[in-house]
Protein backbone atom coordinates (compact mmCIF):
# COMPACT_ATOMS: atom_id res chain seq x y z
CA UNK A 1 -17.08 -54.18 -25.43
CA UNK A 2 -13.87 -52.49 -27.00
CA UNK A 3 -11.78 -54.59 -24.52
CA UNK A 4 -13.43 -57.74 -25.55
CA UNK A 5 -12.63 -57.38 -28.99
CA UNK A 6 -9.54 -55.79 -27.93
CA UNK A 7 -8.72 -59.42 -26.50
CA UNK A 8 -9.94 -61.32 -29.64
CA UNK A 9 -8.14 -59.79 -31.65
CA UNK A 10 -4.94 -59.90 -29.65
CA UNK A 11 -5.76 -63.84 -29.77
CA UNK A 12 -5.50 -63.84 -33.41
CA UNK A 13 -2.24 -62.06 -33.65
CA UNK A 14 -0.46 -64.07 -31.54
CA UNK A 15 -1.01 -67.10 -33.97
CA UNK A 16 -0.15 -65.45 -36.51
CA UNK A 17 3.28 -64.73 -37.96
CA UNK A 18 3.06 -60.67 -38.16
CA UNK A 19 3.83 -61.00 -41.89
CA UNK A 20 0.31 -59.21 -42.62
CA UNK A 21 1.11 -56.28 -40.82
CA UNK A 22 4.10 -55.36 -43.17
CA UNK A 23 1.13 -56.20 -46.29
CA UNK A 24 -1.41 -53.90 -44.49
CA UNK A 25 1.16 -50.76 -43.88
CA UNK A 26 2.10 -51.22 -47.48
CA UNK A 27 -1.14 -51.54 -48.39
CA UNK A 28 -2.20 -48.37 -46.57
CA UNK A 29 0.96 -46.27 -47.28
CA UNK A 30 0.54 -46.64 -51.28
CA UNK A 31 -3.26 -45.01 -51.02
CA UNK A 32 -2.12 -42.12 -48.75
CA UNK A 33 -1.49 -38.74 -51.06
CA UNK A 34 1.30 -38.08 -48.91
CA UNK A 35 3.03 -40.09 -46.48
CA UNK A 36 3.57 -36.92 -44.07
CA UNK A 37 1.52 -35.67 -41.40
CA UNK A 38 -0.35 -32.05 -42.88
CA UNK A 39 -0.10 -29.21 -40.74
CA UNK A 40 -3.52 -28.40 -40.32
CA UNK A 41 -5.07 -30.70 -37.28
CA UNK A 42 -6.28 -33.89 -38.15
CA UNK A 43 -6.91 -36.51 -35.96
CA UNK A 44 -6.71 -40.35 -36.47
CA UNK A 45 -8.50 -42.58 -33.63
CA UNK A 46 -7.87 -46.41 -32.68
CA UNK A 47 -8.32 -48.49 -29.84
CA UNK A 48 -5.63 -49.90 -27.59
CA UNK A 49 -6.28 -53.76 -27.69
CA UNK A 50 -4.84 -54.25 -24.70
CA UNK A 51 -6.81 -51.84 -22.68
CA UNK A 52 -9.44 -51.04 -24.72
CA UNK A 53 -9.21 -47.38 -24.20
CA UNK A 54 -9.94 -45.15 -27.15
CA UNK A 55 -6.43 -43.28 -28.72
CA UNK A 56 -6.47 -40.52 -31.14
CA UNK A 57 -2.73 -39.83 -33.23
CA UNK A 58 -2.28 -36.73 -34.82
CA UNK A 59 1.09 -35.35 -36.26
CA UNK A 60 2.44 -34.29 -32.55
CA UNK A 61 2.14 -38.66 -31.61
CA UNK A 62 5.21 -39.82 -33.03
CA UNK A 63 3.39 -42.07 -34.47
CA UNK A 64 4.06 -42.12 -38.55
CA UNK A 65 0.92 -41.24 -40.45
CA UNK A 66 0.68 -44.46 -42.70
CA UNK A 67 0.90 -46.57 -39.06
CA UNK A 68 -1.72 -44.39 -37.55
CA UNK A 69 -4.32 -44.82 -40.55
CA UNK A 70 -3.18 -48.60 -40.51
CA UNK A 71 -4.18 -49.13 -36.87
CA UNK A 72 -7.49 -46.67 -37.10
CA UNK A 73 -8.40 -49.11 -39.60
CA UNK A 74 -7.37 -52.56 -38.65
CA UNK A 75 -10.10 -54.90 -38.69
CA UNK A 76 -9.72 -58.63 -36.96
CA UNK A 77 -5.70 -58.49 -36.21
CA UNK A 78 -4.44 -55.67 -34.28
CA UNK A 79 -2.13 -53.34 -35.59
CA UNK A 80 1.22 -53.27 -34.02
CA UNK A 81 2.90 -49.64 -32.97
CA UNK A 82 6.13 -49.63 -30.58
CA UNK A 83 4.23 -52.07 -27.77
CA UNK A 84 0.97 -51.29 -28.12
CA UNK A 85 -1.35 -53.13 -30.70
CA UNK A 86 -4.76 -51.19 -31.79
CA UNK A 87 -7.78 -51.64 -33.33
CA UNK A 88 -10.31 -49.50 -35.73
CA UNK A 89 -11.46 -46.59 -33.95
CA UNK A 90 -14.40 -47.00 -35.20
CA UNK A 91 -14.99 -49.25 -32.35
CA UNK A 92 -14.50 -45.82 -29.93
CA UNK A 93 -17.44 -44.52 -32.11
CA UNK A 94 -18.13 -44.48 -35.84
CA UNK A 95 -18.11 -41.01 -36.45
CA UNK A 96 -15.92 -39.58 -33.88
CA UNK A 97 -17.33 -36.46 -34.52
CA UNK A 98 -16.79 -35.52 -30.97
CA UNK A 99 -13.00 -34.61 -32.18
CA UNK A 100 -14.51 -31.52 -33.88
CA UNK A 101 -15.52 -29.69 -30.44
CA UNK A 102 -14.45 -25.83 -30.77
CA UNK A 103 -14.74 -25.43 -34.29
CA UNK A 104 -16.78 -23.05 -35.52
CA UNK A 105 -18.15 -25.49 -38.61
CA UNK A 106 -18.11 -29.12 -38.34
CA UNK A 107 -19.53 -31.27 -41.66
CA UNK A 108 -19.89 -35.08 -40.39
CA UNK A 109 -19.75 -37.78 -43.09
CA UNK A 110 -21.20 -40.71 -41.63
CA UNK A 111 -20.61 -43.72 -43.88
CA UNK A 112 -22.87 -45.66 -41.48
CA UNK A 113 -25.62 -43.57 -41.82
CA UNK A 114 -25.75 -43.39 -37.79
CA UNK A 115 -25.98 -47.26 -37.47
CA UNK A 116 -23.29 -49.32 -35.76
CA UNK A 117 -21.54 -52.51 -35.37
CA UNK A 118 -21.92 -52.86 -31.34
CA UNK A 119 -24.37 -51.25 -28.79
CA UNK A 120 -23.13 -48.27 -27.89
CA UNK A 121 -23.26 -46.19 -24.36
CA UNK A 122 -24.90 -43.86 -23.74
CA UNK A 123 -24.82 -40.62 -25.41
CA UNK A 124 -22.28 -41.80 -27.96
CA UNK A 125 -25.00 -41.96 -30.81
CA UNK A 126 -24.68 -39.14 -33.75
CA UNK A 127 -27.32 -37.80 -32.82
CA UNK A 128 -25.90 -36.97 -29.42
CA UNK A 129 -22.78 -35.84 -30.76
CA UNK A 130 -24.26 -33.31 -33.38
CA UNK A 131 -26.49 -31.89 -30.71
CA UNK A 132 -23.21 -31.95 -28.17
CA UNK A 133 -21.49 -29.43 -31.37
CA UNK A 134 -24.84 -27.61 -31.51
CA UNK A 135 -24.94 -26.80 -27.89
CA UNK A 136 -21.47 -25.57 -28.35
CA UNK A 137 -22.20 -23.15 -30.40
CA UNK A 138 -20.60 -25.26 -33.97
CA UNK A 139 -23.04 -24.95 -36.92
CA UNK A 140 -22.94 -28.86 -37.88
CA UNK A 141 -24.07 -30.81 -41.23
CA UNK A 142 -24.56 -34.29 -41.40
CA UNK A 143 -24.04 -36.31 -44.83
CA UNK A 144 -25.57 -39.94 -44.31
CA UNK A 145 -25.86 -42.04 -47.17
CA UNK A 146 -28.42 -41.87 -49.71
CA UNK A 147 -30.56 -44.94 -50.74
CA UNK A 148 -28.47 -45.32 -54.28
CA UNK A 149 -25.12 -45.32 -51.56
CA UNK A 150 -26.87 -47.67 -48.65
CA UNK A 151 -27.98 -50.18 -52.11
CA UNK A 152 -24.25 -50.20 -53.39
CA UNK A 153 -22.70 -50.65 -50.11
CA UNK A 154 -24.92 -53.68 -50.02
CA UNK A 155 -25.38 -55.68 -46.81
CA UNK A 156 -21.45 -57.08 -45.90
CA UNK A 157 -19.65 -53.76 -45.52
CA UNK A 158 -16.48 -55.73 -46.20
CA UNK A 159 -17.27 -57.17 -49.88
CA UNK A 160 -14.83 -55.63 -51.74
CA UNK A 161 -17.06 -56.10 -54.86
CA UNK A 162 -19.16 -53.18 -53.97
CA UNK A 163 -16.07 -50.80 -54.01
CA UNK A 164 -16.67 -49.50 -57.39
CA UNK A 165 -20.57 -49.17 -57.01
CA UNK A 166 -20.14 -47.37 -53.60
CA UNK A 167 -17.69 -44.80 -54.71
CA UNK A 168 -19.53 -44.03 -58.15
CA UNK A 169 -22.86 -43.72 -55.49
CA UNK A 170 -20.89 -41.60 -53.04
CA UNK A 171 -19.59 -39.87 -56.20
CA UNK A 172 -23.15 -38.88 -57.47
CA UNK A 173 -24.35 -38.03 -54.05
CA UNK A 174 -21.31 -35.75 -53.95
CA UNK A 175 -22.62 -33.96 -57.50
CA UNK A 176 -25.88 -33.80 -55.87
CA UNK A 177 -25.00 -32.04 -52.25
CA UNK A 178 -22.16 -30.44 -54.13
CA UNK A 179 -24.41 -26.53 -54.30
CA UNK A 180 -25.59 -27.60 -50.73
CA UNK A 181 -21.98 -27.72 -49.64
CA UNK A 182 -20.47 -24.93 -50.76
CA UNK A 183 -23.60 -23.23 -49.17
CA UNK A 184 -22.64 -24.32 -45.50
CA UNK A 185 -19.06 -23.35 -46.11
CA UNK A 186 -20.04 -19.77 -47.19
């Protein structure tokens, strides 16, 4: 599946004239609080378009941060790094919490709720993955979103309309999980 639309979108890019990548960079760079990698871990996935293999940047990549958040979240046209194009990791799996193996606490915001864009294989549900952590030895939380969030999200994830209503929903959910939280941290 990730190589199909691996391929699709490579078809699009290549009639198109690449000046929406510069736009999109831009675009992502001025919304970053810092355009340097933090030295704590984080990790950034994509998807080569070319093979379809999943890729995950972090600050030891070379890859700059704004391009790596640019490809994790290009949707439709590729991103362009060096000579490799990528698409959203989301298409490796929508939470990725997978990433969080070894850690002692892992909280998994799942925007989704658990519910995806393409069938996916086996034992790549959330579900799977929390109980992967759990079996680890991780003590995991799960935030899915609440009926007031899954409402203002509405049903074209891409309506940029339901920005504001989604983040003022996420927002109160926040408030309300906000005790619940700091418990799990403790």
């Amino acid at each position: 599946m990730r190589r199909k639309m691996g391929a699709a979108a490579l078809d699009m890019v290549a009639a198109s004239d690449g000046s929406w990548q510069t736009q999109w960079r831009t675009t992502v760079a001025s919304r970053l609080p810092s355009q340097h990698w933090p030295q704590r871990t984080m990790l950034i996935t994509a998807v080569d378009a070319h093979t379809g293999e999943p890729v995950v940047f972090d600050r030891h990549s070379g890859v700059d941060l704004a391009d790596a958040v640019a490809a994790s979240c290009a949707s439709g046209l590729p991103y362009g790094i060096g000579d490799s194009h990528y698409i959203d990791g989301g298409y490796r799996r929508n939470e990725n919490a997978d990433l969080a193996a070894g850690y002692e606490r892992v909280l998994v915001l799942s925007p989704l709720g658990g519910r995806t864009r393409h069938p996916l294989d086996w034992g790549m549900q959330l579900a799977a993955q929390v109980d992967e952590l759990r079996a680890a030895g991780s003590r995991v939380g799960t935030i899915l979103p609440d009926s007031e969030s899954l409402n203002a999200f509405g049903a074209n994830l891409m309506d940029l309309s339901t920005r504001q209503p989604a983040a003022r929903a996420g927002y109160n959910q926040g408030s309300t999980l906000a005790e619940q939280l700091s418990e799990f941290w403790r």
